[in-house]
C-alpha atoms as a PDB file:
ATOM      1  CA  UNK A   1      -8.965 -63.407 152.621  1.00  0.00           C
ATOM      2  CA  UNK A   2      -5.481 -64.154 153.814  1.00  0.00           C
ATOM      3  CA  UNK A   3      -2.860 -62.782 151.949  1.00  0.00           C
ATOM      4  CA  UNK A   4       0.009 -64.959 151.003  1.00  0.00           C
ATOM      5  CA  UNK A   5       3.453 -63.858 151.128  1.00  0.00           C
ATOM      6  CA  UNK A   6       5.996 -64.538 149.143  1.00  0.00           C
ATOM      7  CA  UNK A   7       9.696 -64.469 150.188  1.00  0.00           C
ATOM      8  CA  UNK A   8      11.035 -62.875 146.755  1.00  0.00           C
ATOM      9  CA  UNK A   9      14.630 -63.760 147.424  1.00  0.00           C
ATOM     10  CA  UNK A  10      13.988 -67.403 146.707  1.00  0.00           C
ATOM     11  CA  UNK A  11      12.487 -66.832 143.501  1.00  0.00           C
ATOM     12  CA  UNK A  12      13.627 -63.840 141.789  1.00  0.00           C
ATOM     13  CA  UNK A  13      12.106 -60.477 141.597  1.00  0.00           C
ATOM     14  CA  UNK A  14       9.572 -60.324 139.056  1.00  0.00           C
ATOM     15  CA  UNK A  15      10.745 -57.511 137.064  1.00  0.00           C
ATOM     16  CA  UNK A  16       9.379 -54.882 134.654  1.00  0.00           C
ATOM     17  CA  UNK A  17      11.528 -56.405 131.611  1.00  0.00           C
ATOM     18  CA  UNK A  18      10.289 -60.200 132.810  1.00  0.00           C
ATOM     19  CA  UNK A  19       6.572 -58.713 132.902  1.00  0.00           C
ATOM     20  CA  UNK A  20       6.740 -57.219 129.314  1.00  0.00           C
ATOM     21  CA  UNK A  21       8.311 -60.262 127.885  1.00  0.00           C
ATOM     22  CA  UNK A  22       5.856 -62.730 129.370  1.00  0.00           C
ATOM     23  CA  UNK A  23       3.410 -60.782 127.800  1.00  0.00           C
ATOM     24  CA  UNK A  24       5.033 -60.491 124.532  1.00  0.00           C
ATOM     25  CA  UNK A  25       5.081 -63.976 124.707  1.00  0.00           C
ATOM     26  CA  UNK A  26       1.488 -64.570 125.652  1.00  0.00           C
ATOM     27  CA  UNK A  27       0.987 -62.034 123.485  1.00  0.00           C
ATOM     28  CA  UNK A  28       2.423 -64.236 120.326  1.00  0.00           C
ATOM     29  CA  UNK A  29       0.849 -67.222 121.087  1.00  0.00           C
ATOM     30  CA  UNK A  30      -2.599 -66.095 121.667  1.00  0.00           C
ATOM     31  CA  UNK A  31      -2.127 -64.141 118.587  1.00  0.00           C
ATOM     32  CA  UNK A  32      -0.866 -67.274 116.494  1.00  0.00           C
ATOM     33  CA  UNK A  33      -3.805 -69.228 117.341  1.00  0.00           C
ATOM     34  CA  UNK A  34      -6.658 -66.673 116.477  1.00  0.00           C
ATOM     35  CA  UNK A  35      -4.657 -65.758 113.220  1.00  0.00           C
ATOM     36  CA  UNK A  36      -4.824 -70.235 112.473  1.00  0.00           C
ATOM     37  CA  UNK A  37      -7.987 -70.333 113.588  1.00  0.00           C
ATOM     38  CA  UNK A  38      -9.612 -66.962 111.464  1.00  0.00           C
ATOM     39  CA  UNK A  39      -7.182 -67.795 108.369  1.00  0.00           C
ATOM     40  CA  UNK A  40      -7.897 -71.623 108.008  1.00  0.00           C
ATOM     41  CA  UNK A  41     -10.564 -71.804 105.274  1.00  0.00           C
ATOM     42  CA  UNK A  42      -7.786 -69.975 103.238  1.00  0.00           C
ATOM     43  CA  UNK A  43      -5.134 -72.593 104.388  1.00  0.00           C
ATOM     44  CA  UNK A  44      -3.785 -74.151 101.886  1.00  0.00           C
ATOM     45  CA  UNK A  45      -4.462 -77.989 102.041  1.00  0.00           C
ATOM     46  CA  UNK A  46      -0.840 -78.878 101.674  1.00  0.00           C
ATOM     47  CA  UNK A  47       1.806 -76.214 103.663  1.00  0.00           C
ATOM     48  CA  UNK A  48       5.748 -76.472 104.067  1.00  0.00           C
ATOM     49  CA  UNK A  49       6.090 -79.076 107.123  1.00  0.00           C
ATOM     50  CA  UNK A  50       9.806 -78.850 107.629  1.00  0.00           C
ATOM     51  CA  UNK A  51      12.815 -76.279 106.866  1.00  0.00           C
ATOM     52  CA  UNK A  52      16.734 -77.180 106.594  1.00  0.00           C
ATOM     53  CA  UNK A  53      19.113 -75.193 108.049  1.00  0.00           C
ATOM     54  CA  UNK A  54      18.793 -72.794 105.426  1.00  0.00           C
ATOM     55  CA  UNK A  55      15.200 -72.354 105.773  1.00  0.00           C
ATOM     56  CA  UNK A  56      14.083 -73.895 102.969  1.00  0.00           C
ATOM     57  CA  UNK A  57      11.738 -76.261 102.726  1.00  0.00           C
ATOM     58  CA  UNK A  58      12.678 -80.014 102.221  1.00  0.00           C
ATOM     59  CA  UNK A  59       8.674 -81.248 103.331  1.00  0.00           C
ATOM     60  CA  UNK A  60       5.164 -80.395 103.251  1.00  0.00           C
ATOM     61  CA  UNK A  61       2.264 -81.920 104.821  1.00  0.00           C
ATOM     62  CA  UNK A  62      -1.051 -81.083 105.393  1.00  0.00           C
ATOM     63  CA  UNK A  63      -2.286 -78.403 106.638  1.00  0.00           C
ATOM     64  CA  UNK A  64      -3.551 -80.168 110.046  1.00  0.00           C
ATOM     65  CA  UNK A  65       0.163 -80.226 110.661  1.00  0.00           C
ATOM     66  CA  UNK A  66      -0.067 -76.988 111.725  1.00  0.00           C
ATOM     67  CA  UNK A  67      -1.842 -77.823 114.997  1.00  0.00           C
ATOM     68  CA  UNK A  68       0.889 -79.856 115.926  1.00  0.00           C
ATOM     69  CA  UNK A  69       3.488 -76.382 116.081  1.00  0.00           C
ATOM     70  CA  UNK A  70       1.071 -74.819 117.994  1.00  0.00           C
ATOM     71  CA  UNK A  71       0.719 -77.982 120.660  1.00  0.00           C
ATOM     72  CA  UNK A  72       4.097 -77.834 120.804  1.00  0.00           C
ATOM     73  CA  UNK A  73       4.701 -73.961 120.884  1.00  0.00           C
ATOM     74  CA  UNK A  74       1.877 -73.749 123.571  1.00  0.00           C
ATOM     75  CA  UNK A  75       3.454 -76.868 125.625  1.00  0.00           C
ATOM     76  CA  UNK A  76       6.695 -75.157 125.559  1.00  0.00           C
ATOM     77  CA  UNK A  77       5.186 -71.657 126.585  1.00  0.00           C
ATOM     78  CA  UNK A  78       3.694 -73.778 129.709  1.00  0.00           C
ATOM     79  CA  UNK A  79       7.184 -75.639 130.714  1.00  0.00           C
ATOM     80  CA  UNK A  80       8.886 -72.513 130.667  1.00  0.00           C
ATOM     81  CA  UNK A  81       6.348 -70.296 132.567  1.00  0.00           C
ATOM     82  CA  UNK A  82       6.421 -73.115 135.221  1.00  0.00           C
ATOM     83  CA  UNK A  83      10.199 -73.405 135.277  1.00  0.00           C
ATOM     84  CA  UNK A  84      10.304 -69.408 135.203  1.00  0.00           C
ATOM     85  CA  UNK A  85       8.749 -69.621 138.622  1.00  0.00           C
ATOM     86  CA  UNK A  86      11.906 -71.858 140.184  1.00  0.00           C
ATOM     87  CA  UNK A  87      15.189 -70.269 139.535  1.00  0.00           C
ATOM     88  CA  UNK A  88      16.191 -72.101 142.764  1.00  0.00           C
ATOM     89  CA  UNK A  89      16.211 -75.417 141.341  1.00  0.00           C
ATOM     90  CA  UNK A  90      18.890 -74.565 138.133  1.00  0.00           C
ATOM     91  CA  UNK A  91      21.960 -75.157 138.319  1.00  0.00           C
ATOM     92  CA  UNK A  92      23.748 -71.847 137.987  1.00  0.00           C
ATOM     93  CA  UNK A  93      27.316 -72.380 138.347  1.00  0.00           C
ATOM     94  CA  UNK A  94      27.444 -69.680 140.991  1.00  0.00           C
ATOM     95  CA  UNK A  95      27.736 -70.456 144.393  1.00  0.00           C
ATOM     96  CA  UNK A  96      24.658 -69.360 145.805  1.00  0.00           C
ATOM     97  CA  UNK A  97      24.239 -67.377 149.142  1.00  0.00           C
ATOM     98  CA  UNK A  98      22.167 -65.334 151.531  1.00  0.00           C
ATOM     99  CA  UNK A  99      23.648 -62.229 149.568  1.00  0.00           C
ATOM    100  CA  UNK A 100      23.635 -63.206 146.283  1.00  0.00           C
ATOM    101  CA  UNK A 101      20.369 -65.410 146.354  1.00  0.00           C
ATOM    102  CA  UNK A 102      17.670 -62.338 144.849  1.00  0.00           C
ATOM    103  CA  UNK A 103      20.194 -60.781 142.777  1.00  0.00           C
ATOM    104  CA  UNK A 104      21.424 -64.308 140.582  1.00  0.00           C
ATOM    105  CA  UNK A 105      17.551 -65.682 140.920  1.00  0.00           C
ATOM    106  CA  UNK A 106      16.355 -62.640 139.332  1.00  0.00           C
ATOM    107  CA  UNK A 107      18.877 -62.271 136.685  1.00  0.00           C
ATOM    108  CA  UNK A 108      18.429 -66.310 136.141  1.00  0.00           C
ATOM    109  CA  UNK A 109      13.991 -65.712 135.920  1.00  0.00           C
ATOM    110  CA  UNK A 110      15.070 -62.679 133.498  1.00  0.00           C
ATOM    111  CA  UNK A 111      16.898 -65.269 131.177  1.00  0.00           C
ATOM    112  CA  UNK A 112      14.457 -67.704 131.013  1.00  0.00           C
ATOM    113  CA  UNK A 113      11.544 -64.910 130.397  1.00  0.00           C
ATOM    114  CA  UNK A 114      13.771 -63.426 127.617  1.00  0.00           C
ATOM    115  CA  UNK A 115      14.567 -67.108 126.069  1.00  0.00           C
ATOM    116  CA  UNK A 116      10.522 -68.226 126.357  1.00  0.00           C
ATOM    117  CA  UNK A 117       9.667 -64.844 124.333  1.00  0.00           C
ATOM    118  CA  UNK A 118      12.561 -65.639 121.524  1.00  0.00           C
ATOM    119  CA  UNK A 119      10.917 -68.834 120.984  1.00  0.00           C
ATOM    120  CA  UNK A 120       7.646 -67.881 121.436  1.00  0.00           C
ATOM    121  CA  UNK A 121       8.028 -65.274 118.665  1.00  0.00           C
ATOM    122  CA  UNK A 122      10.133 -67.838 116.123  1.00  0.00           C
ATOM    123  CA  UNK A 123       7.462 -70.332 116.467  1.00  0.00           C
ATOM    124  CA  UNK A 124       4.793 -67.624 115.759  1.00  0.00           C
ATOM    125  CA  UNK A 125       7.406 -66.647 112.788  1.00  0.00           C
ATOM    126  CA  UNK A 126       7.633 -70.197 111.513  1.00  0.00           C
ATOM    127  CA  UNK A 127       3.469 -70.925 111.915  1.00  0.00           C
ATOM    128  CA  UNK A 128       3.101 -67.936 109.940  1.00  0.00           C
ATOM    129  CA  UNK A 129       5.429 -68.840 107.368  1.00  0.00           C
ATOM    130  CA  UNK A 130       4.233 -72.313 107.026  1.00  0.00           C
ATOM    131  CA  UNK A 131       0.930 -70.996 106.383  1.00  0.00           C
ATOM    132  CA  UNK A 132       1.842 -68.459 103.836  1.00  0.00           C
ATOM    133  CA  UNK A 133       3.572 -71.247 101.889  1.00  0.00           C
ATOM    134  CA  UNK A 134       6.883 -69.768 102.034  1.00  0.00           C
ATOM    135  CA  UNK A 135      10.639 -70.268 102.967  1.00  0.00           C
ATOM    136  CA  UNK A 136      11.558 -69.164 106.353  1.00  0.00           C
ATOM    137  CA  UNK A 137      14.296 -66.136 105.930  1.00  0.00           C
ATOM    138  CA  UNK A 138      17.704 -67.719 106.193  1.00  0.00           C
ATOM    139  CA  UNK A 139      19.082 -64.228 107.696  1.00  0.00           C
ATOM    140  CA  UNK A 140      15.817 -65.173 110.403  1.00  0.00           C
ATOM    141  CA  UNK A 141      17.252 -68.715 111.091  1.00  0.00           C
ATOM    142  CA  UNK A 142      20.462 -67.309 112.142  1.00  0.00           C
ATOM    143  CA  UNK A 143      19.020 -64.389 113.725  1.00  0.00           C
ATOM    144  CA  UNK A 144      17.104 -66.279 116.037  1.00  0.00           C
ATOM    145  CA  UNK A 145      20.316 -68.292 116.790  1.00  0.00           C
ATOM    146  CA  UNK A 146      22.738 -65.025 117.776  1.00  0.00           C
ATOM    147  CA  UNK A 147      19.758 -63.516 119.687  1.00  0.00           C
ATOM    148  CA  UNK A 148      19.192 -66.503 121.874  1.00  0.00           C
ATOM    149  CA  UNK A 149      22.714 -67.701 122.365  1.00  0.00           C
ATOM    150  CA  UNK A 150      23.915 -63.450 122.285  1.00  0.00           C
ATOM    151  CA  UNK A 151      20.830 -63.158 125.338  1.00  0.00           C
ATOM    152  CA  UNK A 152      21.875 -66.087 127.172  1.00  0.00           C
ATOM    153  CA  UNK A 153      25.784 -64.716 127.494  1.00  0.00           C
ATOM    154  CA  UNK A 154      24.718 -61.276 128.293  1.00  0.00           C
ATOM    155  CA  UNK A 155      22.330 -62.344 130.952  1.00  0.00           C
ATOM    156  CA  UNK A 156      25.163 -65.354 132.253  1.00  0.00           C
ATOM    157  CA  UNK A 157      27.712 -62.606 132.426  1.00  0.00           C
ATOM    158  CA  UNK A 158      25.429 -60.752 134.992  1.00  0.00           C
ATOM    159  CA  UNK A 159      25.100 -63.540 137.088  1.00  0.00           C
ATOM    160  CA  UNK A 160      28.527 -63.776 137.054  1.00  0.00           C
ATOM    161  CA  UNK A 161      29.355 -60.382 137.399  1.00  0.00           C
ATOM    162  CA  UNK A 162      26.315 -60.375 140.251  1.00  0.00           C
ATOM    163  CA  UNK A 163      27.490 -63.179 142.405  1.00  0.00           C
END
């Protein structure tokens, strides 16, 4: 069997932190859909089908509607895990080079992981939610927002500081 090799510098460095959180993610969708799929008899036939800003709930619809967060939460996981795998095709803002190439690639793969697993684990949140019946947490709503925009500056200040 030939074994392929991979020229990590072109890609990013698959690191310990990107492993976990791709399986965190994984993790939460997987989970998501056996919880739907175990839970549905007990489904409610009419859940909350939208939230406002303040996480509380201005629809409902039935509770088929639910399939249609977790087409789009498991359409999202595969986007991102495919554009995880090309860091070389962003544009970063940073001049890459021959120096700089592994370290901003890596730190660029490590921000998308991280961002995939925050939404992963909201949309788990929010499918949960939905079926319980209840308002999403407005504390949750704006937690989500600080810890995706708060992980994209700390991970855009090490590409900075990395270039």
């Amino acid at each position: 069997m030939i074994k392929r090799v991979v020229d990590e510098s072109l890609y990013g460095k698959k690191t310990t932190f990107s492993k976990i959180a791709n399986l965190i993610s994984l993790l939460s969708v997987v989970g998501i859909v056996l919880y739907v799929i175990i839970t549905w008899k007990s489904i409610p036939d009419m859940i909350p089908g939208h939230y406002n800003i303040a996480g509380e709930i201005d629809k409902y619809s039935s509770k088929n509607s639910i399939w249609i967060l977790i087409v789009v939460q498991i359409l999202l996981f595969t986007m991102m895990s495919v554009l995880e795998r090309f860091p070389n095709i962003w544009n970063t803002g940073v001049q890459i080079t021959e120096e700089n190439r592994e370290r901003v690639y890596t730190n660029l793969r490590n921000m998308q992981t991280y961002l995939k697993m925050m939404i992963m684990i909201y949309f788990s949140y929010m499918t949960f939610q939905s079926i319980a019946g209840e308002r999403l947490n407005s504390i949750s709503v704006f937690t989500f927002l600080i810890l995706i925009f708060g992980g994209m500056a700390i991970f855009l200040i090490k590409i900075f500081k990395n270039r």
